[in-house]
N, C-alpha and C. Protein backbone atom coordinates (compact mmCIF):
# COMPACT_ATOMS: atom_id res chain seq x y z
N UNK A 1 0.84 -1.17 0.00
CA UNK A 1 0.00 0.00 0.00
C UNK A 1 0.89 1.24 0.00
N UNK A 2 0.19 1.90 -1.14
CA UNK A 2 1.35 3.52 -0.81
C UNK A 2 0.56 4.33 0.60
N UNK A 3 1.62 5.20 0.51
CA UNK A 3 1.39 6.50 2.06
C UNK A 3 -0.19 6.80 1.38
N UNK A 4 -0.31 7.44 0.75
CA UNK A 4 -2.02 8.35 0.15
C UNK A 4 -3.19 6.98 0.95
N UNK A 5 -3.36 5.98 0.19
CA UNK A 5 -3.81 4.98 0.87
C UNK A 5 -4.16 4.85 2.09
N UNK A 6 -3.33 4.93 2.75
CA UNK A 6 -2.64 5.02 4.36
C UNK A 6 -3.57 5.40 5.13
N UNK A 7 -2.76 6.94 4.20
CA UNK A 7 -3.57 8.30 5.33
C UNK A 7 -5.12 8.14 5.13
N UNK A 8 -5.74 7.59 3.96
CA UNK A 8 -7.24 7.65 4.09
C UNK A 8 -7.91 6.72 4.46
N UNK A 9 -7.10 5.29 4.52
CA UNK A 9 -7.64 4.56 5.91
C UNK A 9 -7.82 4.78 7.09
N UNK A 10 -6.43 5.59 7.73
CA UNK A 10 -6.16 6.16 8.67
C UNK A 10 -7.78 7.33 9.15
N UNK A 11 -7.71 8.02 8.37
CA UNK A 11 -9.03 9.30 8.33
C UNK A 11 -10.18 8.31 8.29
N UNK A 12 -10.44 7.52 7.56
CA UNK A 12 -11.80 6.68 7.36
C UNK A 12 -11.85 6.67 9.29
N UNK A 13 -10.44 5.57 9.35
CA UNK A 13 -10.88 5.14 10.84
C UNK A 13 -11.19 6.12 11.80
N UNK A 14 -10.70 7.06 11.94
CA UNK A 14 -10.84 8.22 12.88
C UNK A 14 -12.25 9.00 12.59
N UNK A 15 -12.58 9.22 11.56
CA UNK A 15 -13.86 9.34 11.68
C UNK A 15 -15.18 8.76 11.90
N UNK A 16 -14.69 7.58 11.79
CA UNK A 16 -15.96 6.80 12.37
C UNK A 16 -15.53 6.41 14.06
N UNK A 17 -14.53 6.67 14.39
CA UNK A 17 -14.48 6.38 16.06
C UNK A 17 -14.91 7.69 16.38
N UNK A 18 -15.03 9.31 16.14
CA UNK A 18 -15.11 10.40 16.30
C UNK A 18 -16.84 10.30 16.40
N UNK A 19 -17.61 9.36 15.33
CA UNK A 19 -18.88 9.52 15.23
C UNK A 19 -19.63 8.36 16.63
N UNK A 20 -19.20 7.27 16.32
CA UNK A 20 -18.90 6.68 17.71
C UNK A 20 -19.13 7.80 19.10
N UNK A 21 -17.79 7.90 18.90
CA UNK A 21 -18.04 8.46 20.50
C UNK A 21 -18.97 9.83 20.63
N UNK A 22 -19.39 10.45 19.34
CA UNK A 22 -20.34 11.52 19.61
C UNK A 22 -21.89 10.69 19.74
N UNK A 23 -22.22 9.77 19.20
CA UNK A 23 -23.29 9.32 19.34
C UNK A 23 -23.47 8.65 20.78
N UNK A 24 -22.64 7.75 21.30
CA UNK A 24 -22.31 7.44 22.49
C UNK A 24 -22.71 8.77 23.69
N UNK A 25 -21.97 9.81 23.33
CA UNK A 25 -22.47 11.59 24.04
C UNK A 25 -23.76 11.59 24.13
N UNK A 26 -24.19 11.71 22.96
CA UNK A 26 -25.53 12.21 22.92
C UNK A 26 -26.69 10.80 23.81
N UNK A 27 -25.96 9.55 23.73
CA UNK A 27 -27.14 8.61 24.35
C UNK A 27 -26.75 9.25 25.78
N UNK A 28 -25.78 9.25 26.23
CA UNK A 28 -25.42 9.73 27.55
C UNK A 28 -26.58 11.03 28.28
N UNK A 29 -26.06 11.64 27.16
CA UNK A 29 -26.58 13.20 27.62
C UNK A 29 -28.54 13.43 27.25
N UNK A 30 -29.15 12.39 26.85
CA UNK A 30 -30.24 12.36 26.69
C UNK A 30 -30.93 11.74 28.11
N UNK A 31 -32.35 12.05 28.24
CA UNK A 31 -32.86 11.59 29.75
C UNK A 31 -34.03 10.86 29.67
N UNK A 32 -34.24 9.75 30.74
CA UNK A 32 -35.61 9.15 30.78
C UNK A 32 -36.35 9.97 30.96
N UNK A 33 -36.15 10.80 31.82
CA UNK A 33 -37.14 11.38 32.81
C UNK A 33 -36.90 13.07 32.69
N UNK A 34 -37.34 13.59 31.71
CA UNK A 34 -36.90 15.39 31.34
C UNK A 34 -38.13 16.35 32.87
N UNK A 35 -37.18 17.18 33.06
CA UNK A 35 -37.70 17.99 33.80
C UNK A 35 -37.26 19.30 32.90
N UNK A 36 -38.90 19.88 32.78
CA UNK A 36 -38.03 21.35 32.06
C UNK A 36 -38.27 22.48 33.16
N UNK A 37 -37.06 23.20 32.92
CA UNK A 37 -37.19 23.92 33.84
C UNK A 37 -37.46 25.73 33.16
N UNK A 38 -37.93 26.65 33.59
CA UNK A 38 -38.46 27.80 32.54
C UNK A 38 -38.20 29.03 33.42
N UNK A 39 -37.08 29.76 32.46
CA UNK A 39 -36.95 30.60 33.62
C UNK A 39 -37.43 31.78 32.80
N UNK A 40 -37.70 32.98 33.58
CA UNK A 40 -37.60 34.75 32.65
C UNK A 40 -36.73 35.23 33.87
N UNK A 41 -36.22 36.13 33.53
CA UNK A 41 -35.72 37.07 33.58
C UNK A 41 -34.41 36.71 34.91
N UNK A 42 -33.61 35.59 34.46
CA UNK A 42 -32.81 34.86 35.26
C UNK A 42 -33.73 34.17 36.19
N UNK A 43 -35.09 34.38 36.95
CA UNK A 43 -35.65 33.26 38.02
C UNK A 43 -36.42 32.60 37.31
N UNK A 44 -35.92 31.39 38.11
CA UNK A 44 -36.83 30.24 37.76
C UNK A 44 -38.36 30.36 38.21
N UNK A 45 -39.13 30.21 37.37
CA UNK A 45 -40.60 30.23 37.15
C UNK A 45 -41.86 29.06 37.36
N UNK A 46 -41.08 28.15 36.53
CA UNK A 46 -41.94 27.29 36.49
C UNK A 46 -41.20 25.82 36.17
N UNK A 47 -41.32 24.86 37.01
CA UNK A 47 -40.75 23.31 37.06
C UNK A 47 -41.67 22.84 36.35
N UNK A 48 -41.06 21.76 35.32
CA UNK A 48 -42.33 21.24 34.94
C UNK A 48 -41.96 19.78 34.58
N UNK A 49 -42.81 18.18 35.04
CA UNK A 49 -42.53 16.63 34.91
C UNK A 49 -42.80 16.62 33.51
N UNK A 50 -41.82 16.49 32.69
CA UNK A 50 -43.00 15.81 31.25
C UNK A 50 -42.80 14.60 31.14
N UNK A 51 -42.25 13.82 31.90
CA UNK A 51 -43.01 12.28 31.85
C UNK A 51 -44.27 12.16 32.36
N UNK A 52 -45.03 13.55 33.76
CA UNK A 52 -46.24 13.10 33.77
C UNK A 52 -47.13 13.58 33.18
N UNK A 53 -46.78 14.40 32.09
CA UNK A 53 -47.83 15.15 31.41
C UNK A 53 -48.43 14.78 30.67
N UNK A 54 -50.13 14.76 30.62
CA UNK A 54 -50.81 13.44 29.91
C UNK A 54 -51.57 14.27 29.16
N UNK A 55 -51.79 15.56 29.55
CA UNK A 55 -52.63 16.17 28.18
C UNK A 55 -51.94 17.19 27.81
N UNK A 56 -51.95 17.93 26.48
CA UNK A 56 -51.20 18.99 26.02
C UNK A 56 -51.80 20.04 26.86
N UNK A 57 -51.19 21.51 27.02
CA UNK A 57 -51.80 22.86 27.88
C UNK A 57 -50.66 23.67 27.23
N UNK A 58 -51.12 24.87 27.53
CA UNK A 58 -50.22 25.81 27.20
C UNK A 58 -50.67 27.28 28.32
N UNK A 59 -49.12 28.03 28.40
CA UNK A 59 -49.56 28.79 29.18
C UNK A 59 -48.93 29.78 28.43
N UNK A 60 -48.64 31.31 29.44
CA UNK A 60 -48.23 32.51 28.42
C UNK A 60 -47.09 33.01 29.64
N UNK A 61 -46.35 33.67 28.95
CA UNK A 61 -45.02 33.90 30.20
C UNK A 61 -45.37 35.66 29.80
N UNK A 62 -45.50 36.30 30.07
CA UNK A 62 -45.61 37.92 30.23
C UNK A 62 -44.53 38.79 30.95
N UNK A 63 -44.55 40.05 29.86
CA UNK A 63 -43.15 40.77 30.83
C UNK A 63 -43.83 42.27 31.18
N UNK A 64 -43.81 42.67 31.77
CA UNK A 64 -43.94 43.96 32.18
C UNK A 64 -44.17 45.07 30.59
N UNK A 65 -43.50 44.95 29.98
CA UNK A 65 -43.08 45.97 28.59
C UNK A 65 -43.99 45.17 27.79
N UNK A 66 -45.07 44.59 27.90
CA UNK A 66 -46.02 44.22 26.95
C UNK A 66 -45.45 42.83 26.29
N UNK A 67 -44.26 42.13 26.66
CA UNK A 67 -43.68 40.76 26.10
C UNK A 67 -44.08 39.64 26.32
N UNK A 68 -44.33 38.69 25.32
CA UNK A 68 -44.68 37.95 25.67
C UNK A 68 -44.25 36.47 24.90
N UNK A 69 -44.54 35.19 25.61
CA UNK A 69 -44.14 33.63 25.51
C UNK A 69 -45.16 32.95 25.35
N UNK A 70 -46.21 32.57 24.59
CA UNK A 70 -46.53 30.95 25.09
C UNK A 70 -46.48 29.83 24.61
N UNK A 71 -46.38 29.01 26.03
CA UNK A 71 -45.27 28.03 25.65
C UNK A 71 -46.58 26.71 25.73
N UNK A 72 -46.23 25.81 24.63
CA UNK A 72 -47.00 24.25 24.79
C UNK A 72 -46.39 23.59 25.64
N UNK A 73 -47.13 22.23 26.24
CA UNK A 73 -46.11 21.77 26.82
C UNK A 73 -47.27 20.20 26.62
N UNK A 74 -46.46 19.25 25.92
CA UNK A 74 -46.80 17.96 25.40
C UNK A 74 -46.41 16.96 26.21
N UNK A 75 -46.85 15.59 26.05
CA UNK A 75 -46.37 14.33 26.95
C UNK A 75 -45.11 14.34 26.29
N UNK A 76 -44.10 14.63 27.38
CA UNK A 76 -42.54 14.23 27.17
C UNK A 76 -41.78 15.69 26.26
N UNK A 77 -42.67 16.83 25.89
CA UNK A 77 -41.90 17.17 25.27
C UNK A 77 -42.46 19.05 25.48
N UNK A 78 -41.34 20.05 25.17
CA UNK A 78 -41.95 21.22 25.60
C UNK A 78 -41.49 22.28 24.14
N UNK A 79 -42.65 23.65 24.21
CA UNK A 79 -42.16 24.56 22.90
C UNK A 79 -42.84 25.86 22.99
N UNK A 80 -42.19 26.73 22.84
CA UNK A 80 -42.50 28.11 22.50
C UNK A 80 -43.21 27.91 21.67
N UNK A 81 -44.64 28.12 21.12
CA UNK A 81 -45.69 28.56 20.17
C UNK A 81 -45.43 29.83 19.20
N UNK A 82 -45.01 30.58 20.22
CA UNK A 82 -45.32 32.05 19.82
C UNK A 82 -44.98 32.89 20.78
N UNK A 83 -44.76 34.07 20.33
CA UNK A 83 -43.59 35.07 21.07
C UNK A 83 -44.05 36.62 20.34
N UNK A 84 -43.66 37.73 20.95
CA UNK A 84 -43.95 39.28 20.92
C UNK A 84 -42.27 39.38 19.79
N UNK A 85 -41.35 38.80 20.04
CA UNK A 85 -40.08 39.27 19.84
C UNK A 85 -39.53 39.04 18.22
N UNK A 86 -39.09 39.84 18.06
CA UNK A 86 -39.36 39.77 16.67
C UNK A 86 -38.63 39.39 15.58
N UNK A 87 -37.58 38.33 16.03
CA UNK A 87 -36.30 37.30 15.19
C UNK A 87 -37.38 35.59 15.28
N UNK A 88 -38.21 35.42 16.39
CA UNK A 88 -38.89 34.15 16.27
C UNK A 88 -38.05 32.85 16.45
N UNK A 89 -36.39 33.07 16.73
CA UNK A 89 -35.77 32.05 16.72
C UNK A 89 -36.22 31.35 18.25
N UNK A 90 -36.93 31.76 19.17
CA UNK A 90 -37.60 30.73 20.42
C UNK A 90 -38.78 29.56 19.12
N UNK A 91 -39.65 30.39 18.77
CA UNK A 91 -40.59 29.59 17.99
C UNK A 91 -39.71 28.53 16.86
N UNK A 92 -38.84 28.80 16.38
CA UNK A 92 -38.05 28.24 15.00
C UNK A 92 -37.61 26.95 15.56
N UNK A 93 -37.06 26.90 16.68
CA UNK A 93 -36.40 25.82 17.86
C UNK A 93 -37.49 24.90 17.44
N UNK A 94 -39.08 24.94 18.37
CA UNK A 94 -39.01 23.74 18.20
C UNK A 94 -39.84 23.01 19.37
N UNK A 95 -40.11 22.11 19.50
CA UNK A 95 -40.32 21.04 20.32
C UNK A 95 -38.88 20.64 20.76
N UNK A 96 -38.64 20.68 22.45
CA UNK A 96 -37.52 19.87 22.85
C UNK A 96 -37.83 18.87 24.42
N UNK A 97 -37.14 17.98 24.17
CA UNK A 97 -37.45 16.83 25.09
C UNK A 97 -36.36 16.49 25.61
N UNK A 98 -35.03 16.71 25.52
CA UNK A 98 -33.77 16.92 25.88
C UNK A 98 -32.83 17.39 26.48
N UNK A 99 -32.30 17.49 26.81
CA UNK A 99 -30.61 18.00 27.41
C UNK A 99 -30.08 19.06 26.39
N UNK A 100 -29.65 18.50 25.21
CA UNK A 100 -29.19 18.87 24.11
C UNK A 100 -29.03 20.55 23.89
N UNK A 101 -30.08 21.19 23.53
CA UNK A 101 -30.42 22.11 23.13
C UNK A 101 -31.25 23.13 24.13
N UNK A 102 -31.12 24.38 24.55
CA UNK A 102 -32.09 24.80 25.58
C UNK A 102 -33.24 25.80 24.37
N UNK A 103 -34.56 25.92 24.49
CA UNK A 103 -35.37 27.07 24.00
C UNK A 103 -34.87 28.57 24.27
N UNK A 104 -34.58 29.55 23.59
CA UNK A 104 -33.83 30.43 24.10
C UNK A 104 -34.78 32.02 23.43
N UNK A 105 -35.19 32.64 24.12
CA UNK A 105 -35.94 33.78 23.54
C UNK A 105 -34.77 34.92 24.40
N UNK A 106 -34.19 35.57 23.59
CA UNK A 106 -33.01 36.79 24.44
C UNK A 106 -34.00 37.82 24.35
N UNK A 107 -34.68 38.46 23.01
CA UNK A 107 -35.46 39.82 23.38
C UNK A 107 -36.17 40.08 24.94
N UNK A 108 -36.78 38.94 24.69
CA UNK A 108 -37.87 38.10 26.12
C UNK A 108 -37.14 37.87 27.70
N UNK A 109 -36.05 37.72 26.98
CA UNK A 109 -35.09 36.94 28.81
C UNK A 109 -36.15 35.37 29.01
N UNK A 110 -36.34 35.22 28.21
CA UNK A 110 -36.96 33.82 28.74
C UNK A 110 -35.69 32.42 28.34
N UNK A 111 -35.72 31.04 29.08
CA UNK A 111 -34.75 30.33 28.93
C UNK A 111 -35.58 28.90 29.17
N UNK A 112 -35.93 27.78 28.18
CA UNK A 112 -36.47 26.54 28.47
C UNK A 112 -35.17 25.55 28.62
N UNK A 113 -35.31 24.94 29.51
CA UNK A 113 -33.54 24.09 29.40
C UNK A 113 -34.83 22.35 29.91
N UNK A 114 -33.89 21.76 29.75
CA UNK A 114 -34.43 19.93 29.55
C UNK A 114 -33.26 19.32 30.90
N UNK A 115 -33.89 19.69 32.24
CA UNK A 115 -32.70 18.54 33.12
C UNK A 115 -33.32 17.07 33.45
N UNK A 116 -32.35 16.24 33.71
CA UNK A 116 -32.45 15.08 34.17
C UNK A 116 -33.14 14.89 35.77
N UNK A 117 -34.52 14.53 35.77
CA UNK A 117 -35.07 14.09 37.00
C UNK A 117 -35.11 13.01 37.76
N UNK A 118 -34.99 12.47 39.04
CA UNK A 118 -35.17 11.53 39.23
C UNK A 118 -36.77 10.52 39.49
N UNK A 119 -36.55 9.53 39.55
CA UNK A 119 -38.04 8.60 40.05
C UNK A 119 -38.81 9.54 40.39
N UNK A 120 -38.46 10.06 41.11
CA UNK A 120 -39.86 11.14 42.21
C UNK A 120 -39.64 12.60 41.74
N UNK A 121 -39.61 13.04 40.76
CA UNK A 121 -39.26 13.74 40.21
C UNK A 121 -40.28 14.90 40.15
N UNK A 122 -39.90 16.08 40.19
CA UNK A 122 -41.11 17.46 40.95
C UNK A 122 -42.50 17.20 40.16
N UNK A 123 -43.46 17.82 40.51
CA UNK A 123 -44.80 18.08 39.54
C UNK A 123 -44.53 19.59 39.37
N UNK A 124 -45.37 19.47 38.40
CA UNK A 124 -45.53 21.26 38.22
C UNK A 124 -45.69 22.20 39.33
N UNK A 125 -44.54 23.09 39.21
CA UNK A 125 -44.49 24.10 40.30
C UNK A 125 -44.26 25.23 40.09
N UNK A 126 -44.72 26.41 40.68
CA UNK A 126 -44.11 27.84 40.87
C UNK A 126 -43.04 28.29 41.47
N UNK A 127 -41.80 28.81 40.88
CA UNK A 127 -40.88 29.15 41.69
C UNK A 127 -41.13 30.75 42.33
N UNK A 128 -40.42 30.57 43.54
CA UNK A 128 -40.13 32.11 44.24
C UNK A 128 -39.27 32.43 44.39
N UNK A 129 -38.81 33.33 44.45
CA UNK A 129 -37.14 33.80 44.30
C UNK A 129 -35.98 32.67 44.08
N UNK A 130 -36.70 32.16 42.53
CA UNK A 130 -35.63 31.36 42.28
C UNK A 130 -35.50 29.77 42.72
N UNK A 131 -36.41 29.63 44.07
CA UNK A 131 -36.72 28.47 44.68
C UNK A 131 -37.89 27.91 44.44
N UNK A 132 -37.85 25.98 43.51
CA UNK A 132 -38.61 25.45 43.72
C UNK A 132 -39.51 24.70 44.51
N UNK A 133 -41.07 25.15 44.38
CA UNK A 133 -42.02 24.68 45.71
C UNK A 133 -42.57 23.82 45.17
């Protein structure tokens, strides 16, 4: 075998151990049990189980300056609908059920993030200064 050869066995192999271990990441970093958590304006707002969520609902996140969020929230999975702000990249996101990726509205200060819960894992709650009840 010449060197050219080589090197693109060499690259073949490394890229498929590279894809490997990113897919491996992502099973890692994915969750049985998603807790989303929803914050505005840095405090946390609202905890929410979506493993127990059995019917779709949606609520509206409101800011003082007339802004506004509302967000769906599906069995296992959560999404900005619709938004005041006017790039739409919260709405463009998506449905997320994950770790991966957080919902992100900056005009808004709003932030949907996907953590890992355990067995007994919160029900829907209101936060107060930041602390879930």
């Amino acid at each position: 075998m010449n060197r050219k050869v080589k090197i693109c066995i060499l690259i073949v192999v490394l890229l498929a151990a590279a894809s490997m271990a990113a897919a491996t990441a992502i099973h890692f970093m994915s969750t049985d049990h998603p807790i989303a958590q929803v914050y505005q304006d840095g405090q946390l707002v609202r905890t929410i189980d979506l493993k127990t969520v059995d019917q779709p609902y949606e609520f509206t996140l409101e800011s003082g300056n007339g802004a506004y969020n509302i967000v769906r929230v599906e069995p296992g999975k959560i999404a900005i609908i619709e938004a005041s702000c006017p790039d739409k990249v919260c709405v463009n996101t998506g449905y997320i059920s994950d770790s991966l990726m957080p919902i992100t509205c900056l005009p808004n200060r709003v932030i949907i993030r996907i953590e890992s819960g355990n067995e007994k894992g919160p029900q829907e709650s209101t936060a107060i200064d930041g602390f879930s009840h």
